[in-house]
N, C-alpha and C. Protein backbone atom coordinates (compact mmCIF):
# COMPACT_ATOMS: atom_id res chain seq x y z
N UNK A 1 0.83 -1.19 0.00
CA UNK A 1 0.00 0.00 0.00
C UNK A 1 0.87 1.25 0.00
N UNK A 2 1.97 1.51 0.97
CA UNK A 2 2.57 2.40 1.22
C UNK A 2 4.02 2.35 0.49
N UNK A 3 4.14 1.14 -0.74
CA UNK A 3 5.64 0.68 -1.32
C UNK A 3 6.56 2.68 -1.63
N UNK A 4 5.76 3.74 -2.20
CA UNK A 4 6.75 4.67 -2.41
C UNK A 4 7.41 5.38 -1.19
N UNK A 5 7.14 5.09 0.05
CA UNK A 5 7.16 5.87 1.13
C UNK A 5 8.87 5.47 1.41
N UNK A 6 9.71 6.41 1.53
CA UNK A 6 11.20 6.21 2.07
C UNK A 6 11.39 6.08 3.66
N UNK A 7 12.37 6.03 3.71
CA UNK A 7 12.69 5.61 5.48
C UNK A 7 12.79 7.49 5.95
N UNK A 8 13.00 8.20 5.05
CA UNK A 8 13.10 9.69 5.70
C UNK A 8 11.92 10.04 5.69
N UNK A 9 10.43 9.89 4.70
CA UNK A 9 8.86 10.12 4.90
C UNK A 9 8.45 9.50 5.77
N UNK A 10 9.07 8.10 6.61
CA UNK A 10 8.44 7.57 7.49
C UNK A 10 8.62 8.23 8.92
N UNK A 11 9.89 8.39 9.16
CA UNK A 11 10.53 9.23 10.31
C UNK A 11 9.84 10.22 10.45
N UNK A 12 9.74 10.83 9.47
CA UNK A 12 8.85 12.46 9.38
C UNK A 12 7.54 12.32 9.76
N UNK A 13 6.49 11.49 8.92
CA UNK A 13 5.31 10.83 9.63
C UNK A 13 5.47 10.60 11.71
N UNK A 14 6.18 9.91 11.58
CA UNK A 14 6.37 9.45 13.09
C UNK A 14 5.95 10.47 13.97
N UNK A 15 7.62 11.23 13.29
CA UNK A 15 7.36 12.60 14.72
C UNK A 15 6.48 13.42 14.57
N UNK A 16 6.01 13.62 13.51
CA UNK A 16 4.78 14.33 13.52
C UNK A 16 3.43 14.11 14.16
N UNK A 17 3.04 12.68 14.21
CA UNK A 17 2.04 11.80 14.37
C UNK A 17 2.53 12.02 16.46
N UNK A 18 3.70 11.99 17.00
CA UNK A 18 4.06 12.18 17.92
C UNK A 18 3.91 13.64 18.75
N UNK A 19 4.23 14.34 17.86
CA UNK A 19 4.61 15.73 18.29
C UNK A 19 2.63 16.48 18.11
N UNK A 20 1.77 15.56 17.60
CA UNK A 20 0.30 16.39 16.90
C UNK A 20 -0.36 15.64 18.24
N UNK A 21 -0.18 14.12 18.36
CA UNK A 21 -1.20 13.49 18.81
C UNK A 21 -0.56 13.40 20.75
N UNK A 22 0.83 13.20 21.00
CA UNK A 22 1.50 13.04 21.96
C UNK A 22 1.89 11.98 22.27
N UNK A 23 2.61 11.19 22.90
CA UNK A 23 2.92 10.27 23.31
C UNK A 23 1.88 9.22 23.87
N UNK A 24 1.32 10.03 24.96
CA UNK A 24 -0.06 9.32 25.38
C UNK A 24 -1.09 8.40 24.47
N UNK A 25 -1.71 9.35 23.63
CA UNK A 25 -2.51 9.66 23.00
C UNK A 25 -2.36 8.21 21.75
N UNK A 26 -0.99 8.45 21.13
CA UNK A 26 -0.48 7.87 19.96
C UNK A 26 -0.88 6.40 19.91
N UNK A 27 -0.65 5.78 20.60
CA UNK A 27 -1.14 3.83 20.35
C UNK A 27 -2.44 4.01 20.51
N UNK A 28 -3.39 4.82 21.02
CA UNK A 28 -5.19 4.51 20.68
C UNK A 28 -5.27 5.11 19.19
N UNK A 29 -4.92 6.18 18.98
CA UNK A 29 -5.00 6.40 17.43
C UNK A 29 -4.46 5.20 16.82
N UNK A 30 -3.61 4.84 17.08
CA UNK A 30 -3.19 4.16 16.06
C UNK A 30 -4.13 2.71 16.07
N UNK A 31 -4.75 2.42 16.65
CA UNK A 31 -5.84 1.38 17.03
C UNK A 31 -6.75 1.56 16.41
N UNK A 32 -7.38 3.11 16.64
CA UNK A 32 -8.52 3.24 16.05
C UNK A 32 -8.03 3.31 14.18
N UNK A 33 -6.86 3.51 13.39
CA UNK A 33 -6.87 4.09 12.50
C UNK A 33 -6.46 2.80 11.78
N UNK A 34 -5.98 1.85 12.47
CA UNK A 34 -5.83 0.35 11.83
C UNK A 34 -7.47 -0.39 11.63
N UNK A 35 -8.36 -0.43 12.71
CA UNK A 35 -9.64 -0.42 12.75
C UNK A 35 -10.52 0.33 11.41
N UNK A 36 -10.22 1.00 11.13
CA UNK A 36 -11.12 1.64 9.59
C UNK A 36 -10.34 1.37 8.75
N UNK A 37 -9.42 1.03 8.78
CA UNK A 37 -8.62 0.24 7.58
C UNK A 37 -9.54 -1.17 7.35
N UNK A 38 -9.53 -1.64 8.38
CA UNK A 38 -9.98 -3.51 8.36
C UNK A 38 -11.16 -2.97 8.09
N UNK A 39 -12.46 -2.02 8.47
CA UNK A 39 -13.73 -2.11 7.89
C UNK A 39 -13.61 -1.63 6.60
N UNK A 40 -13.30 -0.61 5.96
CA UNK A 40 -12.93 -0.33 4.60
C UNK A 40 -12.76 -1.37 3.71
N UNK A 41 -11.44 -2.21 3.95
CA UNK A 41 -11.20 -3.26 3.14
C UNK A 41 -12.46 -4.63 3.20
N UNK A 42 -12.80 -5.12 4.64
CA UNK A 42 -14.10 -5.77 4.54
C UNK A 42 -15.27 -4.84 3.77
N UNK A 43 -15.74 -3.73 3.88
CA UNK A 43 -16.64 -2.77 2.98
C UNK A 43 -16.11 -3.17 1.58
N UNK A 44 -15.32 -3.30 1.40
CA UNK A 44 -14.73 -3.55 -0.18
C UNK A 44 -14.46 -4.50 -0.69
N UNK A 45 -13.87 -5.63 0.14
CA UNK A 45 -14.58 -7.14 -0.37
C UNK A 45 -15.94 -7.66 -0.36
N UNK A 46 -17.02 -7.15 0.47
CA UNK A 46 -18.16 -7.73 0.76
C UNK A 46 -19.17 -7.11 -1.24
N UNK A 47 -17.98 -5.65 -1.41
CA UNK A 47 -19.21 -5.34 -2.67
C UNK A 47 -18.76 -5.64 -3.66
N UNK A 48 -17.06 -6.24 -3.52
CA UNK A 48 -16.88 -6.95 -4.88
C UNK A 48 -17.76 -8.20 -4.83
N UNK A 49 -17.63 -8.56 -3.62
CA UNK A 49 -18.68 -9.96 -3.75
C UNK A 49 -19.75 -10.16 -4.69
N UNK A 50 -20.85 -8.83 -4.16
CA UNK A 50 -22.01 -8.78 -4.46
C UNK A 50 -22.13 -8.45 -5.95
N UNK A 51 -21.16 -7.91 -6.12
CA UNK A 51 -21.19 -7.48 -7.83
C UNK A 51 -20.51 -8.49 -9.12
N UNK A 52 -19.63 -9.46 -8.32
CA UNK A 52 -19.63 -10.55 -8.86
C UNK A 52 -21.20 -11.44 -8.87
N UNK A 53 -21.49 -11.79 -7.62
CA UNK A 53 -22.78 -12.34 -7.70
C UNK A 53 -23.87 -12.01 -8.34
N UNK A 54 -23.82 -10.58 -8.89
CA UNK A 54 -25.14 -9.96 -9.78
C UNK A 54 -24.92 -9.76 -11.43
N UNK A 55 -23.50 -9.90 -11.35
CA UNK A 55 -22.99 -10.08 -12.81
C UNK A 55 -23.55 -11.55 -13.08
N UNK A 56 -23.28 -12.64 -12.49
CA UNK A 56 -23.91 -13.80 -12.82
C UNK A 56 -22.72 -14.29 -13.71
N UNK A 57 -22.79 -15.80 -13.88
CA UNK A 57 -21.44 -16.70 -14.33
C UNK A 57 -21.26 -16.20 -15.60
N UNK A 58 -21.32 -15.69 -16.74
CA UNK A 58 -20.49 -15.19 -17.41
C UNK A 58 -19.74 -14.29 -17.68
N UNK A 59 -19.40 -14.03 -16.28
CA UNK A 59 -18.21 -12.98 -15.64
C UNK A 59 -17.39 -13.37 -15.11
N UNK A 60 -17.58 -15.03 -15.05
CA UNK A 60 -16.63 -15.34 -13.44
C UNK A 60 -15.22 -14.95 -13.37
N UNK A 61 -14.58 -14.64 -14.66
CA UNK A 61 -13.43 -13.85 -14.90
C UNK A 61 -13.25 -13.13 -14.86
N UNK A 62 -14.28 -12.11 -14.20
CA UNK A 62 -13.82 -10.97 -14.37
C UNK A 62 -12.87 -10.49 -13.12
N UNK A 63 -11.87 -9.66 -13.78
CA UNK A 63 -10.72 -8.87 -12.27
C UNK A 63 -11.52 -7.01 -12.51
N UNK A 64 -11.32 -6.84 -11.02
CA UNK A 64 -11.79 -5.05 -11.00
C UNK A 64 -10.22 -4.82 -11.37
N UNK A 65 -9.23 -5.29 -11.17
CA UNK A 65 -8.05 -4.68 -11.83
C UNK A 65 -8.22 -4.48 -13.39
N UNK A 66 -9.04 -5.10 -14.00
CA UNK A 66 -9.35 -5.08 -15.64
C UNK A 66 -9.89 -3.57 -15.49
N UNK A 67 -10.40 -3.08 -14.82
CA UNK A 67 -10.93 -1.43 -15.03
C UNK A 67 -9.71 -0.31 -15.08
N UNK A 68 -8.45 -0.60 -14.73
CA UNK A 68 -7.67 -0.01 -14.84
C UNK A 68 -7.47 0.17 -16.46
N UNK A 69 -7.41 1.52 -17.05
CA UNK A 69 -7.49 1.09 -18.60
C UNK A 69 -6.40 0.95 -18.81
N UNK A 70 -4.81 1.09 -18.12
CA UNK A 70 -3.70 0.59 -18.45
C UNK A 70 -3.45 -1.09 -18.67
N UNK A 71 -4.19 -1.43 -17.68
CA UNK A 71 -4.46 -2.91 -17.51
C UNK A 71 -5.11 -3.38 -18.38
N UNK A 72 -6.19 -3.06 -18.88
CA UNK A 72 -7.19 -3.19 -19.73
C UNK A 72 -6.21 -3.40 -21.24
N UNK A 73 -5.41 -2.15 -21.92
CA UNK A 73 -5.00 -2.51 -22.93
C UNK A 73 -3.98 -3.22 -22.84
N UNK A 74 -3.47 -3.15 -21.73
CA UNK A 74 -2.17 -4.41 -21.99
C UNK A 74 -2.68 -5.95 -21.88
N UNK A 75 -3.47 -6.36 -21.16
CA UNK A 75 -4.24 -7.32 -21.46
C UNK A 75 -4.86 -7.65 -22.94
N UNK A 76 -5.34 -6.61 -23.06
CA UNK A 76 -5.67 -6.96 -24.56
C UNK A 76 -5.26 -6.91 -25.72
N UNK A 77 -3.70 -6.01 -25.58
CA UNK A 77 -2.68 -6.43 -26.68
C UNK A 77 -1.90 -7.35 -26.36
N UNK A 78 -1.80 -8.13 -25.07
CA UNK A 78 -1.34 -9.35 -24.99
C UNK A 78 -1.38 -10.34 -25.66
N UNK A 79 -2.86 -10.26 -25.39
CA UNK A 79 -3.80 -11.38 -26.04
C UNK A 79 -4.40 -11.59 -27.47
N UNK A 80 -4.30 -10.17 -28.26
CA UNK A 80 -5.07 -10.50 -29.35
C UNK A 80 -3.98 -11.08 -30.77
N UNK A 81 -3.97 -12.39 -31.04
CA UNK A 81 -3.21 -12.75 -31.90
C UNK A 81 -3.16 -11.82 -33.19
N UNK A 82 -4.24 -10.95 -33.95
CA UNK A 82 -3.95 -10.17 -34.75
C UNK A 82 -3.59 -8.91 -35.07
N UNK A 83 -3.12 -8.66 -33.52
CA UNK A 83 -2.36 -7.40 -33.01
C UNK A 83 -0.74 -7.91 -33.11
N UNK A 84 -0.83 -9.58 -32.62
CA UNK A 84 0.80 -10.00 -32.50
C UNK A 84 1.48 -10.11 -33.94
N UNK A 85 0.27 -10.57 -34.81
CA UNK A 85 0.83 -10.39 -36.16
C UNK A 85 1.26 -9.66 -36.80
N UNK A 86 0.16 -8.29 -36.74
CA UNK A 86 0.76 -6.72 -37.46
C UNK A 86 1.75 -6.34 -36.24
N UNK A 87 2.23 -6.67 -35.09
CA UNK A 87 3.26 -6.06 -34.59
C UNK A 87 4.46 -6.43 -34.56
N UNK A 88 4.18 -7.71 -35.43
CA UNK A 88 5.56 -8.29 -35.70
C UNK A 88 5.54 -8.36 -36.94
N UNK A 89 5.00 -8.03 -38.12
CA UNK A 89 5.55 -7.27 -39.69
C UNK A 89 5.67 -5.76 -39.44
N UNK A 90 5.29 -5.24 -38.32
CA UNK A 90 5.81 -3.44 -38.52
C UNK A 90 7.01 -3.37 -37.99
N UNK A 91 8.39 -2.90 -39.02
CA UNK A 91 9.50 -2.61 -38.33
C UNK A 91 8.99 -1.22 -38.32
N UNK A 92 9.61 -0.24 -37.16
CA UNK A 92 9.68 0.55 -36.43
C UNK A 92 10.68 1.40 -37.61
N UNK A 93 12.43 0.62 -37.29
CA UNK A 93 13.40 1.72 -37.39
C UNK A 93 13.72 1.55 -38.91
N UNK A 94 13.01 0.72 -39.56
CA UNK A 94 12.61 0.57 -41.33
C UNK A 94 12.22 2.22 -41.34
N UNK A 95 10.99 2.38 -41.32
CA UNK A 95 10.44 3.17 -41.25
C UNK A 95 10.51 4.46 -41.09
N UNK A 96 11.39 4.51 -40.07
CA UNK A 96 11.53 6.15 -39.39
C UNK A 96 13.09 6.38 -40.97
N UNK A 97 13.80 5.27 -41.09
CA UNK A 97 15.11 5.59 -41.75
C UNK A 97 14.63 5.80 -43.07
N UNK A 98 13.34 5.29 -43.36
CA UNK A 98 12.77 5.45 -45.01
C UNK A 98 11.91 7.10 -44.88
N UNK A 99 11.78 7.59 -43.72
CA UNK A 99 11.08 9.15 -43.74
C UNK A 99 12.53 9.92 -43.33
N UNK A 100 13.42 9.68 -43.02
CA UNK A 100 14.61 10.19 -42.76
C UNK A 100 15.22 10.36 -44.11
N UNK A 101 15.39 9.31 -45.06
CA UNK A 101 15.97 9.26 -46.22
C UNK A 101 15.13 10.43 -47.00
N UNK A 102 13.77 10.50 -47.05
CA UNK A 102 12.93 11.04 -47.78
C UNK A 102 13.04 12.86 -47.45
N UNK A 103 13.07 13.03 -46.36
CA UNK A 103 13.55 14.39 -45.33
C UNK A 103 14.95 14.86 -46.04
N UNK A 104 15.54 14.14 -46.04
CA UNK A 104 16.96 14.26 -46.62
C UNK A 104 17.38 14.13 -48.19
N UNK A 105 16.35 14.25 -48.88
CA UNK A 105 15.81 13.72 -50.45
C UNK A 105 17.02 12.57 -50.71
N UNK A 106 17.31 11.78 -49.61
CA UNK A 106 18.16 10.37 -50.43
C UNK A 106 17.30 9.44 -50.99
N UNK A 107 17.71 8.72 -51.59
CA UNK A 107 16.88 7.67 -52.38
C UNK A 107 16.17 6.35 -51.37
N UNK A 108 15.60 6.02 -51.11
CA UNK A 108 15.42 4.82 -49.76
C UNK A 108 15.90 3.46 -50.33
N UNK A 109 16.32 2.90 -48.99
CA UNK A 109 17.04 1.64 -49.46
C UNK A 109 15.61 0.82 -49.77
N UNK A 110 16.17 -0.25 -50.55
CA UNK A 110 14.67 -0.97 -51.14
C UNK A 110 14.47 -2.20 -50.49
N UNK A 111 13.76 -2.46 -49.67
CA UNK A 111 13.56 -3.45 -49.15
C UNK A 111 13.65 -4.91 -49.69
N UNK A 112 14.18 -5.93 -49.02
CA UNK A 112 13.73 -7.08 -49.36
C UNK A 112 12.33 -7.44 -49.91
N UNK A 113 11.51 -7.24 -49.67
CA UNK A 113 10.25 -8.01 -50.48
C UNK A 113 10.06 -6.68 -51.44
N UNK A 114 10.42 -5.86 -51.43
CA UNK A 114 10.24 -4.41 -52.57
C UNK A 114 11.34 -4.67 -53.72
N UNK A 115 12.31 -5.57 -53.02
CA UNK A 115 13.41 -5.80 -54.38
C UNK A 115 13.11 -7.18 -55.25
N UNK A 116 12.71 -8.13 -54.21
CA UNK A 116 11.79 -8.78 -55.10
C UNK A 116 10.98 -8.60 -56.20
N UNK A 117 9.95 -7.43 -56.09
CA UNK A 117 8.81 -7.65 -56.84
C UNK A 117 9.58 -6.72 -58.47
N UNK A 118 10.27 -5.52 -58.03
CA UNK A 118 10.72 -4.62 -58.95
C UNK A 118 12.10 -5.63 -59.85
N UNK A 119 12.45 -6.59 -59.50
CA UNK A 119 13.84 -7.26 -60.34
C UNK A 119 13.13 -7.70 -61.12
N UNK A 120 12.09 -8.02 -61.02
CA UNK A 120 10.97 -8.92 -62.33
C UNK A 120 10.95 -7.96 -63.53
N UNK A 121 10.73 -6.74 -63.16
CA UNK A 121 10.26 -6.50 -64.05
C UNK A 121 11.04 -4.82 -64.62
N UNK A 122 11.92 -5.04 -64.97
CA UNK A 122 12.80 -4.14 -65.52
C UNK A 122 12.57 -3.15 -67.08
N UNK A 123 12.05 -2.26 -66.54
CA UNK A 123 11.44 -1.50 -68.40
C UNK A 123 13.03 -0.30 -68.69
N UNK A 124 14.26 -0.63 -68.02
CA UNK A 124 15.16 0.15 -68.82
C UNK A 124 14.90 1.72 -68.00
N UNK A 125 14.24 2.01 -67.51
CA UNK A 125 13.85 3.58 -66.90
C UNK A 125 14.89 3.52 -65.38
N UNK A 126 15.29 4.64 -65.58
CA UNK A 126 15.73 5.04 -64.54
C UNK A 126 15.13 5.88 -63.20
N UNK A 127 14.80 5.49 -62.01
CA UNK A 127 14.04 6.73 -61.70
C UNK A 127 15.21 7.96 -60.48
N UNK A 128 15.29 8.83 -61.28
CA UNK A 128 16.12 10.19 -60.57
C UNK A 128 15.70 10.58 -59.52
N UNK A 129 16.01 10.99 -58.53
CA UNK A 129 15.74 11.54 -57.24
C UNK A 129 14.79 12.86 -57.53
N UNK A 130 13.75 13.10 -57.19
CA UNK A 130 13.13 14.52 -57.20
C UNK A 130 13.60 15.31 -56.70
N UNK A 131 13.75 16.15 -57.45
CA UNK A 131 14.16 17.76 -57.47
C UNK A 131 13.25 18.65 -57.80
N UNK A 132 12.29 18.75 -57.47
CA UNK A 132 11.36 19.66 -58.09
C UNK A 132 11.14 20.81 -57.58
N UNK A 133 11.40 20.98 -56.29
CA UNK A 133 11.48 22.22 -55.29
C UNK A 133 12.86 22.81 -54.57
N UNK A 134 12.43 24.13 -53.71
CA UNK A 134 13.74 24.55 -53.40
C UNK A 134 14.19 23.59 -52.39
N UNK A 135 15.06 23.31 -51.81
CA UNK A 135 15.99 22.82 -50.81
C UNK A 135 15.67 23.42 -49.65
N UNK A 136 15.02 22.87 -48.68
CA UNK A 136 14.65 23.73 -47.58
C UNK A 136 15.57 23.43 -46.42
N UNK A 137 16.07 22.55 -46.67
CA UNK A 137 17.52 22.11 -45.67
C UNK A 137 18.31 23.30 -45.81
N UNK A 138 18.98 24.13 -47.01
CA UNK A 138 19.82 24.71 -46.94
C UNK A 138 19.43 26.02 -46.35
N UNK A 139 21.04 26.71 -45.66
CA UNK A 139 20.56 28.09 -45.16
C UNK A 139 20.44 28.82 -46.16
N UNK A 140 19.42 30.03 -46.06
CA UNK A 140 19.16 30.95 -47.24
C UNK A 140 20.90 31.98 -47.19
N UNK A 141 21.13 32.49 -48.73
CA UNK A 141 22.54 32.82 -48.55
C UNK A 141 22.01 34.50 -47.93
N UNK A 142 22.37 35.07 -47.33
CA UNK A 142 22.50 36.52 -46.52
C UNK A 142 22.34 37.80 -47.72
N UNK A 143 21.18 38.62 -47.32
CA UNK A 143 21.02 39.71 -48.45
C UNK A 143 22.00 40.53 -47.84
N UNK A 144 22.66 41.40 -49.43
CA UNK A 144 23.42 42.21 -49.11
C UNK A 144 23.47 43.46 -48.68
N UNK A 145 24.88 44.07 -48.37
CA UNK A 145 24.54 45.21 -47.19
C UNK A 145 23.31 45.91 -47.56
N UNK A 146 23.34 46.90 -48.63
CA UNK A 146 22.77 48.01 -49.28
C UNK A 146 21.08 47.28 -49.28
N UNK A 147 20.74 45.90 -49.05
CA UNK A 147 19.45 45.38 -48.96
C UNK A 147 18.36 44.95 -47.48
N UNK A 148 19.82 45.16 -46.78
CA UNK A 148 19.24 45.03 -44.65
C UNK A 148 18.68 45.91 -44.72
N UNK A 149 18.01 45.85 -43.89
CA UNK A 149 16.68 47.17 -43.11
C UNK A 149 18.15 47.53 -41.76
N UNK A 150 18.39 48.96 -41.69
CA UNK A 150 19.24 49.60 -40.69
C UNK A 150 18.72 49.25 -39.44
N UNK A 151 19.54 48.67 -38.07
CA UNK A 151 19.06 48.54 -36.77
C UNK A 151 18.91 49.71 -36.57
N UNK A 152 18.44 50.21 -35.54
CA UNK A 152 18.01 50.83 -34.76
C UNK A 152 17.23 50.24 -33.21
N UNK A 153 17.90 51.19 -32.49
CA UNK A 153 18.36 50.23 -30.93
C UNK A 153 16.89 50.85 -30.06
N UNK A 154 16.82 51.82 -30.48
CA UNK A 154 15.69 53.21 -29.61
C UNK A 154 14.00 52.19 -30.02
N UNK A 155 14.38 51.63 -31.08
CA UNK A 155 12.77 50.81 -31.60
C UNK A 155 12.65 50.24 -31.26
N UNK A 156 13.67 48.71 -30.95
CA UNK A 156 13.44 47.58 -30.15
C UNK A 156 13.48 47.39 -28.52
């Protein structure tokens, strides 16, 4: 329940719980505050009970941890074999290096099953890298003096 709590938040708790409630005082609190713990948690098994029992047997699987929706999708990309399939034909770093190549107007390397299909069938054409636009990678070259707008320090 308490797994993030360090040995320096606990100390701190302590004396505080010491220094608020007193020495005296401190072991009945702490009686009473273990006490609504145990009814809470009985309060909370008794209505998972009941809500299992009103769901009726084609639930009997069900976990309230399944409501967690983190839980929920990892469970269910665990499990669904046609999620395991498309996630094991999608390479990842294929991908990012074929929009990298493209970013960079290089030519993309051609995949295995892409070199397959294109060796068949050879019509003599070459295809050239597109060039059809400006180069937006490059820096623009610097207008000259007589074309700057003059600073002025008093404007900005």
């Amino acid at each position: 329940m308490f797994n993030d709590i360090g040995g320096l938040e606990l100390v701190t708790i302590v004396v505080l719980a010491i220094l608020v409630f007193g020495p005296d005082k401190l072991p009945k609190v702490i009686q009473d505050v273990t006490g609504v713990i145990r009814k809470i948690r009985a309060f909370s098994d008794s209505a998972k009970q009941d809500i299992r029992s009103e769901l009726g047997p084609e639930f009997k699987d069900f976990e309230f941890e399944d409501l967690n929706p983190k839980t929920f999708i990892r469970k269910q990309l665990g499990e669904n074999e046609d999620l395991k399939e498309i996630r094991s034909s999608f390479d990842l770093r294929k991908e990012l290096n074929d929009v990298t190549d493209a970013v960079n107007s290089r030519e993309p390397e051609p995949s295995p099953s892409a070199a397959g299909t294109s060796s068949g069938s050879t019509s003599g054409a070459t295809s050239a890298p597109a060039a059809t636009g400006p180069d937006l990678l490059k820096k623009p070259a610097a207008p000259a003096a007589e074309q700057r707008t003059p600073f002025d320090a008093d404007a900005t």
